[in-house]
C-alpha atoms as a PDB file:
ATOM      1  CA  UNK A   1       0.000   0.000   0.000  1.00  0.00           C
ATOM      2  CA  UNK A   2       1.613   3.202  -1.199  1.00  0.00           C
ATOM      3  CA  UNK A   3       1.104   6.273   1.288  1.00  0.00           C
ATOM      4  CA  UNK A   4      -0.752   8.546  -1.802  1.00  0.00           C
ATOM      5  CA  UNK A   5      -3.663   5.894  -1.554  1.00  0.00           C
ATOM      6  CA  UNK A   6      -4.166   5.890   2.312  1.00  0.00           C
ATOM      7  CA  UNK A   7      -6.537   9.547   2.414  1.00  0.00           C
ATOM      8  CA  UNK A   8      -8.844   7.303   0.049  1.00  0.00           C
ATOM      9  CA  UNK A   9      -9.025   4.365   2.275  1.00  0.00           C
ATOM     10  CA  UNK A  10      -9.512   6.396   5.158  1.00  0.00           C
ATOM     11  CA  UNK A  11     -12.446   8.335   2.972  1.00  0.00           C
ATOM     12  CA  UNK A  12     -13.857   4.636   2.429  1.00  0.00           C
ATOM     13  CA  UNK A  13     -13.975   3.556   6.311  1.00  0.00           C
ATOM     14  CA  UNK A  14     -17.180   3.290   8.344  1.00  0.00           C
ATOM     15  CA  UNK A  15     -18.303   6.474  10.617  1.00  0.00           C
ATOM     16  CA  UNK A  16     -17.855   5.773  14.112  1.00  0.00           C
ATOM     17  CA  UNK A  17     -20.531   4.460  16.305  1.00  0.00           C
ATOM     18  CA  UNK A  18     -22.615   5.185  19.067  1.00  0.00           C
ATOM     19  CA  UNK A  19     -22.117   9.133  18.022  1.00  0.00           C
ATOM     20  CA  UNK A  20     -26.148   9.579  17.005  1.00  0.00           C
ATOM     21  CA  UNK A  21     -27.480  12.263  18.500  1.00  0.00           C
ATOM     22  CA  UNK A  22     -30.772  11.264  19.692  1.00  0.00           C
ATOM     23  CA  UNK A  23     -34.023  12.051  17.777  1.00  0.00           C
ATOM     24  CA  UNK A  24     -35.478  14.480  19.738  1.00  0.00           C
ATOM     25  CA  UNK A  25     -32.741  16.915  19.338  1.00  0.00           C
ATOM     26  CA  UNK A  26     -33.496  16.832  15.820  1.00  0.00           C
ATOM     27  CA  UNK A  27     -36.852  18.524  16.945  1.00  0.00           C
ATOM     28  CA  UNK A  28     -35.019  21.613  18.523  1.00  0.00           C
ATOM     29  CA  UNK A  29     -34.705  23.320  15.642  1.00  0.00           C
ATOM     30  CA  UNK A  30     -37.952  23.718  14.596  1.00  0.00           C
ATOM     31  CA  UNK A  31     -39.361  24.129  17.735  1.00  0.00           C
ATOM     32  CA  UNK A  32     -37.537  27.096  18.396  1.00  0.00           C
ATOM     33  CA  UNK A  33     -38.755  28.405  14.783  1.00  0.00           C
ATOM     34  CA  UNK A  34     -42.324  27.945  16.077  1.00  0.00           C
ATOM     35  CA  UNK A  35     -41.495  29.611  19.173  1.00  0.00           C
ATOM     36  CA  UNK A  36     -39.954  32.565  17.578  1.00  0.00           C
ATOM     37  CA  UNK A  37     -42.438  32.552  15.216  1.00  0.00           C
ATOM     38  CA  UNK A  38     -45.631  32.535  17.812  1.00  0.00           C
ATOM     39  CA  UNK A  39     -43.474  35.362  19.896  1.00  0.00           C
ATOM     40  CA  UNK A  40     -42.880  37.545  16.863  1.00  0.00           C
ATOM     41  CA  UNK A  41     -46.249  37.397  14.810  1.00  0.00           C
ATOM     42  CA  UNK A  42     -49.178  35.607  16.776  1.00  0.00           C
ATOM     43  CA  UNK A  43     -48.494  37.036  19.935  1.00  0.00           C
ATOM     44  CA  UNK A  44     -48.716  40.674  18.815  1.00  0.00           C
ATOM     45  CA  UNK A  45     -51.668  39.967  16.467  1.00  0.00           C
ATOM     46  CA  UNK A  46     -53.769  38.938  19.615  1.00  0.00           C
ATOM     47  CA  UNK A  47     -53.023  41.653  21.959  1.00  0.00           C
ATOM     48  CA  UNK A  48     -54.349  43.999  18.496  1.00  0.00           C
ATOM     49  CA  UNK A  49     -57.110  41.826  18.572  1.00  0.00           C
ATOM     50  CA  UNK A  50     -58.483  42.037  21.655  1.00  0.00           C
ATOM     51  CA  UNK A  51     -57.349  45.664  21.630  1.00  0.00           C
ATOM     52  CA  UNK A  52     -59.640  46.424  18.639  1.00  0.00           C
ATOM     53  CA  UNK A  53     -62.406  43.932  20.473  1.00  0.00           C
ATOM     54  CA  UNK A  54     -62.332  46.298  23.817  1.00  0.00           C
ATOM     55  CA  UNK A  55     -62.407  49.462  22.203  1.00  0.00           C
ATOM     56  CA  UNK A  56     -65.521  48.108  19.289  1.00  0.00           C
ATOM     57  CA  UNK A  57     -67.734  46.692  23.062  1.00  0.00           C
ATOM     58  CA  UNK A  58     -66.822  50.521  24.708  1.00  0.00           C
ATOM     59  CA  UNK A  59     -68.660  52.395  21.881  1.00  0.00           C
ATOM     60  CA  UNK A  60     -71.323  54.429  23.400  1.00  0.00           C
ATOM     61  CA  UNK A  61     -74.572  57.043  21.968  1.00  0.00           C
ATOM     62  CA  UNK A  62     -72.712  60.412  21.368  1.00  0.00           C
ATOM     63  CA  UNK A  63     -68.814  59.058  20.675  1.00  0.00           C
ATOM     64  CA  UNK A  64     -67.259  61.179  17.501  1.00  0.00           C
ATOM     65  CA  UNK A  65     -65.812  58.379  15.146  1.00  0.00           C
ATOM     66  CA  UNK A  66     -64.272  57.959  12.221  1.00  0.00           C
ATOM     67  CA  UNK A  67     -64.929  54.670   9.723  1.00  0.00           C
ATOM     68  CA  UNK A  68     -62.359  52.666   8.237  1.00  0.00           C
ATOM     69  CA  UNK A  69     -63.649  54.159   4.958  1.00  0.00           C
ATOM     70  CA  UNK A  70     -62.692  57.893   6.582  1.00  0.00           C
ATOM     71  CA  UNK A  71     -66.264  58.889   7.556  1.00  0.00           C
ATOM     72  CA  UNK A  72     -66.312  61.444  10.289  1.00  0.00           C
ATOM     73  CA  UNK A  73     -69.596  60.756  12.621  1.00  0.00           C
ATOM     74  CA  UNK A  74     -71.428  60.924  15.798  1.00  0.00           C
ATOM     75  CA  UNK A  75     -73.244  57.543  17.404  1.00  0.00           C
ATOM     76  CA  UNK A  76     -76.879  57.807  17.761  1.00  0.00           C
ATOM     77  CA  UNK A  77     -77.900  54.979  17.874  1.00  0.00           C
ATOM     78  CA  UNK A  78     -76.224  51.106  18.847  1.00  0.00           C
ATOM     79  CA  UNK A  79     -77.081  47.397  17.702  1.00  0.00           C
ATOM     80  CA  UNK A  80     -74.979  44.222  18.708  1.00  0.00           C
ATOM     81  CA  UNK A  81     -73.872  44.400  14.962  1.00  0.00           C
ATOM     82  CA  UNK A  82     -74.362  47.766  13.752  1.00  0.00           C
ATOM     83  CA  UNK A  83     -74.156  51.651  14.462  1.00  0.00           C
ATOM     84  CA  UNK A  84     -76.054  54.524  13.416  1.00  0.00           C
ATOM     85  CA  UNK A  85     -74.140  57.467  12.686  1.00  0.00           C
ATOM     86  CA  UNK A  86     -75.087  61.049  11.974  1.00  0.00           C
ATOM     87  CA  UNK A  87     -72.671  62.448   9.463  1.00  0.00           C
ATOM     88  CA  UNK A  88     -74.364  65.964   8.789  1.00  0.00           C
ATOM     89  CA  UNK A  89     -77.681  67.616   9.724  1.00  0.00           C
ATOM     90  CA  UNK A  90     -80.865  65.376   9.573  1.00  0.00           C
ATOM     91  CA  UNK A  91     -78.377  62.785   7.637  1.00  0.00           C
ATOM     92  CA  UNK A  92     -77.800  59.620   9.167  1.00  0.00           C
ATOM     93  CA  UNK A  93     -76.469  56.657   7.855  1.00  0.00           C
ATOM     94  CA  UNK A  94     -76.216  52.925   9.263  1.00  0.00           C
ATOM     95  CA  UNK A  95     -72.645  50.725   9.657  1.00  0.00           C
ATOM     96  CA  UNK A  96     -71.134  47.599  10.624  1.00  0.00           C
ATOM     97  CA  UNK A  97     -69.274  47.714  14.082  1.00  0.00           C
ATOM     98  CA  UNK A  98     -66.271  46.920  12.293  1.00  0.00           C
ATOM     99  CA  UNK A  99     -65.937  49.495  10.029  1.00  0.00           C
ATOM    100  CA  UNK A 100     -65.350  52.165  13.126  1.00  0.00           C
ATOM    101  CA  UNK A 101     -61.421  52.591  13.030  1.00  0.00           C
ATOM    102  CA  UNK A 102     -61.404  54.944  16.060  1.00  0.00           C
ATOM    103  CA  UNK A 103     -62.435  58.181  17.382  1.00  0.00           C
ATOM    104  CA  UNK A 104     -61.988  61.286  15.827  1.00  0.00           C
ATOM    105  CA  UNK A 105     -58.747  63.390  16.793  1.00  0.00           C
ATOM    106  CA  UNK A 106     -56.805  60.051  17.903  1.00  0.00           C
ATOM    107  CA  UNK A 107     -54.426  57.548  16.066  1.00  0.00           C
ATOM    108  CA  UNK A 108     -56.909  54.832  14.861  1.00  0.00           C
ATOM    109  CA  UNK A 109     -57.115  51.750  16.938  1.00  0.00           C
ATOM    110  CA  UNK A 110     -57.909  49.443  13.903  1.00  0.00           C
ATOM    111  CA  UNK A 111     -55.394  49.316  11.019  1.00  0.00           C
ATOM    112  CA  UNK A 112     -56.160  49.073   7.284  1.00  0.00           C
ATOM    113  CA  UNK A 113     -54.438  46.546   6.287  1.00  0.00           C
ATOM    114  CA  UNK A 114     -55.216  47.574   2.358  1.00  0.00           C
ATOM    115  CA  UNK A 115     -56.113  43.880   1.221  1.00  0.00           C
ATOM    116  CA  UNK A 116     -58.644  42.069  -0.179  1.00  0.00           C
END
């Protein structure tokens, strides 16, 4: 055996044994993509949620509001679903809960997102 062959025997020889990492650690990985990923995006997305859910059950008769479609109004009138809004002298017109995006005068509590 001539020394310039021995890096291709050595090439050819088994892997040791008993080095295997076990198979949960092939789990970490991803799990701390998941975690990252429920810390970074879902986590913040339900605190907006429930944000824009507090704000939408505090409405009351007589708040000045603006609609996500930039409608400037005052509540007269509340349903569970919808809310009457007077937008100019003897003009009143009739809207989902979730189009209010926040009171008039203050940053909006519920973001356009600008898809559909």
């Amino acid at each position: 055996m001539h020394l310039n062959s021995l890096p291709v025997v050595l090439a050819m020889a088994a892997p040791p044994q008993g080095g295997a990492a076990p198979a949960w650690v092939q789990f970490v990985p991803f799990a701390l993509i998941l975690g990252i990923f429920y810390f970074i995006i879902i986590m913040p997305m339900r605190k907006r949620q429930k944000k824009v859910a507090e704000f939408r059950d505090a409405l009351k008769v007589d708040d000045k509001i603006i609609t996500t479609s930039g409608i400037y109004g005052s509540i007269t009138r509340l349903n569970d679903h919808s809310v009457q809004l007077q937008i100019a002298d003897k003009v009143r017109i009739e809207v989902s809960r979730a189009a209010i995006g926040g009171y008039q005068g203050q940053e909006p509590v519920v973001q356009d997102t600008g898809s559909m």
